[in-house]
N, C-alpha and C. Protein backbone atom coordinates (compact mmCIF):
# COMPACT_ATOMS: atom_id res chain seq x y z
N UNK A 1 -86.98 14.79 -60.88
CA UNK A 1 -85.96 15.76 -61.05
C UNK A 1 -85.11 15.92 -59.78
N UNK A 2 -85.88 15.96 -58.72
CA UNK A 2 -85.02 15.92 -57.18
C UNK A 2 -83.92 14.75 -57.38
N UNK A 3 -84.30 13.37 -57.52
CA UNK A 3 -83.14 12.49 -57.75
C UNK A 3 -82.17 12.61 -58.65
N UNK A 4 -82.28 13.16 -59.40
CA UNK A 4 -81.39 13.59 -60.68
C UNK A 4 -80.75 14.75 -59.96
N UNK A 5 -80.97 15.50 -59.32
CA UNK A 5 -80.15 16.47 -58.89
C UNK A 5 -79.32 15.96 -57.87
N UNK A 6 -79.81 15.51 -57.21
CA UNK A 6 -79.42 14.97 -55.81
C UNK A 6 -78.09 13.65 -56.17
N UNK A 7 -78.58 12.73 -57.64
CA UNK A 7 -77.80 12.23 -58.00
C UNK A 7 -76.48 12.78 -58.69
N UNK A 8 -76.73 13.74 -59.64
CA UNK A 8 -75.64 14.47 -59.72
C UNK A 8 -74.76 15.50 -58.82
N UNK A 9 -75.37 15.59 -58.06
CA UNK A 9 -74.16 16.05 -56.61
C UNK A 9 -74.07 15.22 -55.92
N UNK A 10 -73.94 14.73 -55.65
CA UNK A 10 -73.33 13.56 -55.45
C UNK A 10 -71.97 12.66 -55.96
N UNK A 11 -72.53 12.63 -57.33
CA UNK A 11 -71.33 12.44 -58.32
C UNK A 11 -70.52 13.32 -58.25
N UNK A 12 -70.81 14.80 -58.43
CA UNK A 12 -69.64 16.18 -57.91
C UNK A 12 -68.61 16.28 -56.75
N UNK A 13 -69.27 15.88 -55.61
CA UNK A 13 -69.30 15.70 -54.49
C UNK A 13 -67.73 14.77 -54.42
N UNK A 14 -67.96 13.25 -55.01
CA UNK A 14 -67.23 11.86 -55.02
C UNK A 14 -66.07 12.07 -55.81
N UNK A 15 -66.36 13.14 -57.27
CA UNK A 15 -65.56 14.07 -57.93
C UNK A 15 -64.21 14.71 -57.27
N UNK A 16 -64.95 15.63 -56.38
CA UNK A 16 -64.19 17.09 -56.09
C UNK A 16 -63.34 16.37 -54.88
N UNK A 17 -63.81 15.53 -54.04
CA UNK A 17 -63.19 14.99 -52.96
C UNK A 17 -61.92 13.89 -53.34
N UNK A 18 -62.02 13.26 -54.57
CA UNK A 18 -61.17 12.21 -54.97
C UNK A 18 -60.50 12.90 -55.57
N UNK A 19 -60.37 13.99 -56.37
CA UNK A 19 -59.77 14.88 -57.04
C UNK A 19 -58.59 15.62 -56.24
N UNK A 20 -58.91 15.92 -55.07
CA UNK A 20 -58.01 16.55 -53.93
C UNK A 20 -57.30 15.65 -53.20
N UNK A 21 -57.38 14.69 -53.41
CA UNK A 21 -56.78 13.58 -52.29
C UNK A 21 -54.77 13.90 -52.36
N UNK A 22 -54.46 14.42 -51.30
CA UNK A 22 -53.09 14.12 -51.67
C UNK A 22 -52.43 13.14 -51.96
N UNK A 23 -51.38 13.04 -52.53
CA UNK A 23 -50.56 11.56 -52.81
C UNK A 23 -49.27 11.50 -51.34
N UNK A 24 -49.43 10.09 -50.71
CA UNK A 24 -48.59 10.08 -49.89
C UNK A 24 -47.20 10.02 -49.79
N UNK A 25 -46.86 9.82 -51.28
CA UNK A 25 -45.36 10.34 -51.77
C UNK A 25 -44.99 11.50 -51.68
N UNK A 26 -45.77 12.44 -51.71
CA UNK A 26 -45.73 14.29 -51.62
C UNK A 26 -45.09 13.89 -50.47
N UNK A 27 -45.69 13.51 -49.28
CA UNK A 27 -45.60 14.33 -47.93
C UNK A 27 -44.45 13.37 -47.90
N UNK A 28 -44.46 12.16 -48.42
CA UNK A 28 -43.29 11.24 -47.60
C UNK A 28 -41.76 12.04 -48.08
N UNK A 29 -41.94 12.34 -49.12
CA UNK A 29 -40.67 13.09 -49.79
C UNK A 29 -40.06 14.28 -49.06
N UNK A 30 -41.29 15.19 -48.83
CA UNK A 30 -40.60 16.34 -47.77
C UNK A 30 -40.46 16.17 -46.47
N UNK A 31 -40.86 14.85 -46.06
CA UNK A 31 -40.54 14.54 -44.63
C UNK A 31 -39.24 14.03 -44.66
N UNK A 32 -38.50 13.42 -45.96
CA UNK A 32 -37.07 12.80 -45.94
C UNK A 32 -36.55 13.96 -45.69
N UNK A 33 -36.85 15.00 -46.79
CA UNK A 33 -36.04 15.98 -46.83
C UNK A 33 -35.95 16.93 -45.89
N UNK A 34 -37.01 16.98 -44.51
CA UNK A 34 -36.85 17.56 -43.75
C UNK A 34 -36.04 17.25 -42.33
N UNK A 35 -36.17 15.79 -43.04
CA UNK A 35 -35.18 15.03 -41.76
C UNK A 35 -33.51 14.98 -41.70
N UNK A 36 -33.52 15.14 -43.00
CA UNK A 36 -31.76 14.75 -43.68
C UNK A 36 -31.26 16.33 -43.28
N UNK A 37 -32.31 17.23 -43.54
CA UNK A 37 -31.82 18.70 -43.19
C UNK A 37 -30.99 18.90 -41.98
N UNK A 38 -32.38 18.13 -40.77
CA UNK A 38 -32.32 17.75 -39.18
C UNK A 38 -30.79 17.05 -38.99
N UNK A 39 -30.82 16.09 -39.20
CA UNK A 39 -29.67 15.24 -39.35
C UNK A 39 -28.24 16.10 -39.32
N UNK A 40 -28.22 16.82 -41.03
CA UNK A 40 -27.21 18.05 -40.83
C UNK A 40 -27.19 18.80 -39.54
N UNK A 41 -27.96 19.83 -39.55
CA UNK A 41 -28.13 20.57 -38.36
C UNK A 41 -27.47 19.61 -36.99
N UNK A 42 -27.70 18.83 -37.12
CA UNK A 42 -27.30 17.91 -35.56
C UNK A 42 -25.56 18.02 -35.66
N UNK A 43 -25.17 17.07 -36.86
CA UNK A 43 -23.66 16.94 -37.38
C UNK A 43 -23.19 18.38 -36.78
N UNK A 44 -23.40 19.42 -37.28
CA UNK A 44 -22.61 20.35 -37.65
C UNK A 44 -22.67 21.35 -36.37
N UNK A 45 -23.83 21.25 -35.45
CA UNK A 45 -23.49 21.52 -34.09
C UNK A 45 -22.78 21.06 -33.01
N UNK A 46 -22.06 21.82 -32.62
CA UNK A 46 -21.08 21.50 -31.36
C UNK A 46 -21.83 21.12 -30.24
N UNK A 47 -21.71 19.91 -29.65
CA UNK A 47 -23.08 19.74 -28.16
C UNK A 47 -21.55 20.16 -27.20
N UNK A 48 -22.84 20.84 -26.45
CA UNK A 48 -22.24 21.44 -25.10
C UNK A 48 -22.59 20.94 -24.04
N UNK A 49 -21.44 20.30 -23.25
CA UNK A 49 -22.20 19.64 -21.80
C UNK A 49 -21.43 20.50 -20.89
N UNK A 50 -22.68 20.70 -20.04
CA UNK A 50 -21.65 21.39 -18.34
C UNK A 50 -22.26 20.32 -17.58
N UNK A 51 -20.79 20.04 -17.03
CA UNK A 51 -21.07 18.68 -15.75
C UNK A 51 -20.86 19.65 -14.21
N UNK A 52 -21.89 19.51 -13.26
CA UNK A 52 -21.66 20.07 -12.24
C UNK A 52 -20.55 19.63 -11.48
N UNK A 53 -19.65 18.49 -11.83
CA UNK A 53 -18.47 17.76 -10.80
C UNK A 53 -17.49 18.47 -12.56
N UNK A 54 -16.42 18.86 -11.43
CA UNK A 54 -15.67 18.49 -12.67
C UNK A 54 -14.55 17.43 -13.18
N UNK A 55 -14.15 17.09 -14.82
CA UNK A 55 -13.78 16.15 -15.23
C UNK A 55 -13.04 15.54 -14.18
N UNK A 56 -12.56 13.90 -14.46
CA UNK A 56 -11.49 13.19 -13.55
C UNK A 56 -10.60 13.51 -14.81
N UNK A 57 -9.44 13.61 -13.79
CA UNK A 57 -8.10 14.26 -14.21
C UNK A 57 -6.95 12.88 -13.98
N UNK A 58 -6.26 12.79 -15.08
CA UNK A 58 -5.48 11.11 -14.58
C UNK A 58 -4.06 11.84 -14.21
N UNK A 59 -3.21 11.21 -13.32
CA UNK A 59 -2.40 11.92 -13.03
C UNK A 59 -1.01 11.15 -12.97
N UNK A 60 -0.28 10.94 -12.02
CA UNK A 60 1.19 10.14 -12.14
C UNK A 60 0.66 8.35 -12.20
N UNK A 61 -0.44 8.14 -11.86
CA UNK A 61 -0.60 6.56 -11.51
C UNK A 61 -1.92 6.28 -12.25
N UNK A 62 -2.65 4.93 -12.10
CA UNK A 62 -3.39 5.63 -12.87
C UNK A 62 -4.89 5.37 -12.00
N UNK A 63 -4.76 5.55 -10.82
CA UNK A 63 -5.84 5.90 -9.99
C UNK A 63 -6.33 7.51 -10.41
N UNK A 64 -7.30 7.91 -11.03
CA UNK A 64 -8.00 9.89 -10.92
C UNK A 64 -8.23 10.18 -9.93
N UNK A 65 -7.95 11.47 -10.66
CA UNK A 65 -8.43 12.49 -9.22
C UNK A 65 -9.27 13.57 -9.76
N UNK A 66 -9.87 13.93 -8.93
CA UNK A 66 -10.62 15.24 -9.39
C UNK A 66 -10.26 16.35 -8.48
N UNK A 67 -9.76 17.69 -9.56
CA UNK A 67 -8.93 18.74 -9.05
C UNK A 67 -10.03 19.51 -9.21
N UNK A 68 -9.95 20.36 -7.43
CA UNK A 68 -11.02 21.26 -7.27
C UNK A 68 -10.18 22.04 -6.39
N UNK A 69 -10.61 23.52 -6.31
CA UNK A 69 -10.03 24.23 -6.04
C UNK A 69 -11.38 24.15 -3.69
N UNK A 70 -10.78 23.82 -2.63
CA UNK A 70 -11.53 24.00 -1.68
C UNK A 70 -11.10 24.57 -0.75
N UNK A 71 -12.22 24.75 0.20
CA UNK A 71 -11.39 25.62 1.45
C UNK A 71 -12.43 24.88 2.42
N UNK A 72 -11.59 24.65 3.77
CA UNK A 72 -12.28 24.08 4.68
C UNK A 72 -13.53 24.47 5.29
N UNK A 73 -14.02 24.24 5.92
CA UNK A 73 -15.51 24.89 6.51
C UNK A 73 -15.42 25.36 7.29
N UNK A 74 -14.09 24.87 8.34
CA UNK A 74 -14.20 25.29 9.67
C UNK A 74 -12.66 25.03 10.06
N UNK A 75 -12.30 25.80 11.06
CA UNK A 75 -10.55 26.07 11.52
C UNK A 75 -10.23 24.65 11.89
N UNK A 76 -10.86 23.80 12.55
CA UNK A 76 -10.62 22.33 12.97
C UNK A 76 -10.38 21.31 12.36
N UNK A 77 -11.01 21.85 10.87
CA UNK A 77 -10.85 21.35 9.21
C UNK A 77 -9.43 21.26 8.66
N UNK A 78 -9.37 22.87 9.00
CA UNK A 78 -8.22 23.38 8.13
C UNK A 78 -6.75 22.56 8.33
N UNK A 79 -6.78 22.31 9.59
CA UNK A 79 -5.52 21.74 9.49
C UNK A 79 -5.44 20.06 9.05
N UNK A 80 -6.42 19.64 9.02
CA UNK A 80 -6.49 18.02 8.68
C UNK A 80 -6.59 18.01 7.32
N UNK A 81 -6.77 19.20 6.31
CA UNK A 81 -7.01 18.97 4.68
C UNK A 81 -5.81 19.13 4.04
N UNK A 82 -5.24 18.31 3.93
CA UNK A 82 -3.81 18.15 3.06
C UNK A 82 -4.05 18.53 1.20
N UNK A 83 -3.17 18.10 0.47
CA UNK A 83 -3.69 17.69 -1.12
C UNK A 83 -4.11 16.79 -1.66
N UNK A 84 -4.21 15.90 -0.98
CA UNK A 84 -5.46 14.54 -1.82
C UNK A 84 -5.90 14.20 -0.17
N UNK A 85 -7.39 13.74 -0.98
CA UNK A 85 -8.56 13.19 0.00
C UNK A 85 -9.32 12.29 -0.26
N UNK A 86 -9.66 11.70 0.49
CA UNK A 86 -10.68 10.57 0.31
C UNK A 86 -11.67 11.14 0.19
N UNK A 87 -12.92 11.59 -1.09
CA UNK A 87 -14.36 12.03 -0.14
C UNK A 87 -15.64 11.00 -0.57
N UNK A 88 -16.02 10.83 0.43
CA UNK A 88 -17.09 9.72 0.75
C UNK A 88 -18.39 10.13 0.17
N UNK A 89 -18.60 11.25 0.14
CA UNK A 89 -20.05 11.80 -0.78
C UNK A 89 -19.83 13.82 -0.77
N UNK A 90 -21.14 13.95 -1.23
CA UNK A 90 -21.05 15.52 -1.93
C UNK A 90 -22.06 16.08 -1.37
N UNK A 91 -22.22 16.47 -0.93
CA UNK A 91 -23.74 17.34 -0.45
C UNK A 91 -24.29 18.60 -0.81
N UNK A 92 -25.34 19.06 -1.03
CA UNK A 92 -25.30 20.35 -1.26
C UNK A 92 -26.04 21.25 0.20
N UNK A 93 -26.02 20.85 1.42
CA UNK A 93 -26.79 21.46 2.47
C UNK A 93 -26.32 21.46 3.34
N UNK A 94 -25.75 22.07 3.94
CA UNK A 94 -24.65 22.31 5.26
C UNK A 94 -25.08 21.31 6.70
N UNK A 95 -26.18 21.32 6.71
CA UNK A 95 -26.54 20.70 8.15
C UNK A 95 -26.67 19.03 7.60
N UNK A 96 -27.06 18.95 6.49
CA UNK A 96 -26.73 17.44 5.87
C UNK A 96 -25.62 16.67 6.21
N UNK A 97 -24.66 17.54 5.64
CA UNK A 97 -22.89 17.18 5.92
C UNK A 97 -22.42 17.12 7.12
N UNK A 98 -23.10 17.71 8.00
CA UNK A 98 -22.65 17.81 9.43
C UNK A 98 -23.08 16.81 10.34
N UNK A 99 -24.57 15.90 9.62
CA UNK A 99 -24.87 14.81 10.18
C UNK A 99 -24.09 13.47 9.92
N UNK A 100 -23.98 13.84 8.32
CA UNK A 100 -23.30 12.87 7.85
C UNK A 100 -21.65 12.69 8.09
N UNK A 101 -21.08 13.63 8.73
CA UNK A 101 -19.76 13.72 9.36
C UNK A 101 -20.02 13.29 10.91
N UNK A 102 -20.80 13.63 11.36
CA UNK A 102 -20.77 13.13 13.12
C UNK A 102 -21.36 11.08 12.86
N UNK A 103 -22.22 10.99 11.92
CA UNK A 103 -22.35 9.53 11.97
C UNK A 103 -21.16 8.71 11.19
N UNK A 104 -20.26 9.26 10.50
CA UNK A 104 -18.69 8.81 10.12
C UNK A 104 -17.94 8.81 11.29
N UNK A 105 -18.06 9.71 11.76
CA UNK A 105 -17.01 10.19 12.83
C UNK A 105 -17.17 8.72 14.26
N UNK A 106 -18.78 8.81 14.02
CA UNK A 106 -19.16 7.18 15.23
C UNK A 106 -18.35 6.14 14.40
N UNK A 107 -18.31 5.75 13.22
CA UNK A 107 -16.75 4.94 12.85
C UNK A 107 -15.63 5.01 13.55
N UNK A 108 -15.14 5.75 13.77
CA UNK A 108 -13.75 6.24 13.86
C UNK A 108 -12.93 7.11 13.16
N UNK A 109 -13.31 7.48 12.13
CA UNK A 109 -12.70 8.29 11.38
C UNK A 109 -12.64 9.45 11.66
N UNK A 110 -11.89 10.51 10.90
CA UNK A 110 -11.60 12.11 11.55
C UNK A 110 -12.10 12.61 9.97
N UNK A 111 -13.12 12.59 10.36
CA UNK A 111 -13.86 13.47 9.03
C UNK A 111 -13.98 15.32 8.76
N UNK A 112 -13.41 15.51 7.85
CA UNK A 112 -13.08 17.17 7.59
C UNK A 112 -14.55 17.38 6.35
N UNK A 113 -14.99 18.51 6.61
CA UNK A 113 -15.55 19.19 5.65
C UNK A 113 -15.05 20.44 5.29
N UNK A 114 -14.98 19.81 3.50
CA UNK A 114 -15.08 21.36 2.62
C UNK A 114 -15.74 21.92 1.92
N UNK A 115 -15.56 22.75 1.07
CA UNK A 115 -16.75 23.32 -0.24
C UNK A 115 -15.76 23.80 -1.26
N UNK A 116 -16.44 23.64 -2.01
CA UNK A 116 -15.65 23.63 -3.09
C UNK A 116 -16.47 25.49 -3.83
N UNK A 117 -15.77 25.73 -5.04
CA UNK A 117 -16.60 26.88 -5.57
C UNK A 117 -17.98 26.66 -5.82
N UNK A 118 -18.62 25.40 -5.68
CA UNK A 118 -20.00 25.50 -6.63
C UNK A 118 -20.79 25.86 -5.38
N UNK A 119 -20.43 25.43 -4.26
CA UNK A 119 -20.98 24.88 -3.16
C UNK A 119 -20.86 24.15 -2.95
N UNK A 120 -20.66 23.28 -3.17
CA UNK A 120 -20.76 21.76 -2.61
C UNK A 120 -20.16 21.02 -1.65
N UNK A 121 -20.42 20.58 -0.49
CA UNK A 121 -19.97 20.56 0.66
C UNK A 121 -19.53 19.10 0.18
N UNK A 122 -17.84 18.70 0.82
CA UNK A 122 -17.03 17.45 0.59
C UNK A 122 -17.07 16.92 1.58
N UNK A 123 -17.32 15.80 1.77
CA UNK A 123 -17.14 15.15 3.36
C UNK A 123 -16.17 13.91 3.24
N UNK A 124 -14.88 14.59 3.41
CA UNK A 124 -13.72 14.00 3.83
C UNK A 124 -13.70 12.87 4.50
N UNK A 125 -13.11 12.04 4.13
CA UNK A 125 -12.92 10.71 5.31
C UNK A 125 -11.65 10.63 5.74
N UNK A 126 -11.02 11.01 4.85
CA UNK A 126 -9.17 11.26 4.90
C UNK A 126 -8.59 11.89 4.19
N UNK A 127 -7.38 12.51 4.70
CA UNK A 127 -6.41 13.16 3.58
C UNK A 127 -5.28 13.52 3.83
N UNK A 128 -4.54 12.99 2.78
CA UNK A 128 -3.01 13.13 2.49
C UNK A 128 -2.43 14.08 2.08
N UNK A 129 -0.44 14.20 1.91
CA UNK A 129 0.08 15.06 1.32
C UNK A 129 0.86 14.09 0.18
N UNK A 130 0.05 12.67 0.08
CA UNK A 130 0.72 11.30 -0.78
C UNK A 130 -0.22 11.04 -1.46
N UNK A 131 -0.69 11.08 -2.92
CA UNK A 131 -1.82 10.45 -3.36
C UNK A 131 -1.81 8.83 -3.09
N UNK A 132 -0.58 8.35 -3.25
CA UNK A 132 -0.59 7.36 -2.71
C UNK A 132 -1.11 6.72 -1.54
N UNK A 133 -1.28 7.28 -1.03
CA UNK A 133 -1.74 7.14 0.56
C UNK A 133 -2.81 7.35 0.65
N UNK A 134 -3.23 8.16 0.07
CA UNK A 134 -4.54 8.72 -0.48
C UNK A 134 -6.09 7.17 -1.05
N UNK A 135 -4.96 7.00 -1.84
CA UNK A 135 -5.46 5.54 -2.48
C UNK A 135 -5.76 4.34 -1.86
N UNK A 136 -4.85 4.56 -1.03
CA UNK A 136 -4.29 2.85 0.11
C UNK A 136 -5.84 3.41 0.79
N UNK A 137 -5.70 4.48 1.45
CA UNK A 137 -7.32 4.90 2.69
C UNK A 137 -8.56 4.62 1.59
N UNK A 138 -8.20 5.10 0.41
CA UNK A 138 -9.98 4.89 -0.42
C UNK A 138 -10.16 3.61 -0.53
N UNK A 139 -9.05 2.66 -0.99
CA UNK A 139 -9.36 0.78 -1.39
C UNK A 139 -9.68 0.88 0.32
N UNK A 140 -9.48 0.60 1.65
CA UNK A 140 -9.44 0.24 2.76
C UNK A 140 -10.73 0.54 3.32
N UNK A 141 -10.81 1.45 2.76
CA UNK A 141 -12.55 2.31 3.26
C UNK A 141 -14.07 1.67 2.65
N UNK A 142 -13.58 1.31 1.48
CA UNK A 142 -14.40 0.69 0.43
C UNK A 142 -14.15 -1.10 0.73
N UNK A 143 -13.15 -1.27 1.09
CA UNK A 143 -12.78 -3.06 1.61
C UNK A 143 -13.47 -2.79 2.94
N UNK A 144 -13.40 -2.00 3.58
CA UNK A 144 -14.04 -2.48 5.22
C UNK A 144 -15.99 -2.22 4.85
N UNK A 145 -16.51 -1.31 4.01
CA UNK A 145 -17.63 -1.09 4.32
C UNK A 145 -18.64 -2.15 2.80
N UNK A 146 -17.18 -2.84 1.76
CA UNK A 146 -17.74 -3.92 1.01
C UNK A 146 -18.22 -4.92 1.98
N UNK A 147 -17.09 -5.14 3.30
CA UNK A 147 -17.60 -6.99 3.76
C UNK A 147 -18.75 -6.45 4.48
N UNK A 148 -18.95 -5.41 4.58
CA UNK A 148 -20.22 -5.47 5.73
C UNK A 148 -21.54 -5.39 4.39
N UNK A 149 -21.39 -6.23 3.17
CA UNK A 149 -22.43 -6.45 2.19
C UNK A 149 -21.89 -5.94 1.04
N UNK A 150 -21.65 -4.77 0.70
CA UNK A 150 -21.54 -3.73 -0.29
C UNK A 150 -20.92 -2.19 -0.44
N UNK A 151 -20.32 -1.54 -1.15
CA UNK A 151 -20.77 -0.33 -1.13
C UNK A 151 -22.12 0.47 -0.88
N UNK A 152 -23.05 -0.16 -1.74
CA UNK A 152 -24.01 0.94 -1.00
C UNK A 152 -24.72 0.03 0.18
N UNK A 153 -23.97 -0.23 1.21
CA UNK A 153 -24.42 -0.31 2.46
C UNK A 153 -23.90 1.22 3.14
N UNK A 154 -23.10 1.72 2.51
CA UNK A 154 -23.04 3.57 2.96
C UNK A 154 -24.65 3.92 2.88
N UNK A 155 -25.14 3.67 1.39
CA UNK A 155 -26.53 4.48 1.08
C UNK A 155 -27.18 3.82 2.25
N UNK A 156 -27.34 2.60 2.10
CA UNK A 156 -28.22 2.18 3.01
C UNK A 156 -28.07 2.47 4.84
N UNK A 157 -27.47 2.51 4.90
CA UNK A 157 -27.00 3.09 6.58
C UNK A 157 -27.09 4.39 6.68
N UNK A 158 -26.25 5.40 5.86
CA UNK A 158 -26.08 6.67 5.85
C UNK A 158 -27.25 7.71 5.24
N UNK A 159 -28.12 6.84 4.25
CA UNK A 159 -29.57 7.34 3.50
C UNK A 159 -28.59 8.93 2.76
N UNK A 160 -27.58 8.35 2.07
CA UNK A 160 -27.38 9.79 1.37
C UNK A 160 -26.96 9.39 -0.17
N UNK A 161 -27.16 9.67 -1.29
CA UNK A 161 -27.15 9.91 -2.68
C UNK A 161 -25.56 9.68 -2.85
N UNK A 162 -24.81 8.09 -2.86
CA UNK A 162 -23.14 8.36 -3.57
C UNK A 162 -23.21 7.01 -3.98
N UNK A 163 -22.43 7.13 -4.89
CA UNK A 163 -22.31 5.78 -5.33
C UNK A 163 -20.55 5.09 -5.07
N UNK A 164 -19.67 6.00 -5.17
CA UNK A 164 -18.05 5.35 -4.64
C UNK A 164 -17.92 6.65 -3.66
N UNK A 165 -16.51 6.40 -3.18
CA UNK A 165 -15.43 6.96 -2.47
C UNK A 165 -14.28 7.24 -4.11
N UNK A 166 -13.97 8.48 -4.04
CA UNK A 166 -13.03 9.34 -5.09
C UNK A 166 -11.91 10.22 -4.31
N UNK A 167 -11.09 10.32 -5.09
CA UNK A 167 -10.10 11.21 -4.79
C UNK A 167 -9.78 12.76 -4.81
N UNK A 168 -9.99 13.47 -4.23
CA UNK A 168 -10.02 14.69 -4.69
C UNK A 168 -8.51 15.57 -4.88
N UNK A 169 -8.06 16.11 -5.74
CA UNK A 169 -6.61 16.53 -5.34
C UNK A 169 -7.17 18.09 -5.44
N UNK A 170 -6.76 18.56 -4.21
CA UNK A 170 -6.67 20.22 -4.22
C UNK A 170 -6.07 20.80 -4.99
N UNK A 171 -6.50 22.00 -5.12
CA UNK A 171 -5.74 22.93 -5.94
C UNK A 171 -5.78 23.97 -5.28
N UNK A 172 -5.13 24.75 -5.22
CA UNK A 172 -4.14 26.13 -4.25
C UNK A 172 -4.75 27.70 -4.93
């Protein structure tokens, strides 16, 4: 009688468990439908990007510029920052920029620092009241420090985070 019982639960058992088995069409079905939902939802939202630089702006030629509103750092600045500039990198740490302006400056260059509203300290290599001119110093800057290997022979010499020389045009 024990085997007979034992055999029939068992059979119950093989029953009740095969009986419940979901079908993998169920789930595959509401997974379409939960995806196509997703999908919508994506479409029909607006993506929002905030870029900490802001957009390049194309202007009379078709070299960009990026219009930022700056103010010099220092009175010795002030008078060398015209409306377009060459800037060689971005910093966000004041004593950073100040190294990285005195080891420009062992170039030859007359390097100005500014900041812009975010903070962000500009380290000038040049600047005009000619974008044109503006342009001629960025190709010249980028031709003298290409033959010595590359552009990022800046990174590599200077150990600071840029990848070009850009234009900045002030704004008032």
């Amino acid at each position: 009688m024990n085997k007979l019982l034992a055999i029939g639960l068992s059979l119950s058992m093989v029953v009740l468990f095969s009986a419940c088995k979901p079908k993998q069409s169920a789930y595959k079905s509401v997974y379409e439908a939960a995806k196509e939902r997703e999908l919508e939802e994506e479409k029909a939202a607006e993506p929002v990007t905030k870029n900490a630089y802001p957009a390049y702006t194309p202007t009379e030629d078709a070299t960009s510029t990026r219009v930022e509103k700056v103010k010099p750092v220092s009175d010795a600045d002030a008078s060398g920052l015209k409306k377009y500039s060459v800037v060689i990198a971005s910093l966000s740490v004041k004593p950073n920029a100040d190294i990285l302006k005195s080891k420009i400056e062992k170039d030859g260059y007359n390097v100005i620092l500014a900041q812009n509203e975010s903070g962000l300290y500009r380290v000038i290599i040049a600047s005009y009241d000619n974008k044109s001119q503006a342009v001629a110093m960025r190709n010249e800057v980028r031709e003298e420090y290409s033959s010595k290997g590359d552009v990022s022979y800046l990174k590599r010499v200077y150990n600071i985070p840029f990848d070009d020389l850009w234009i900045l045009e002030r704004q008032y």
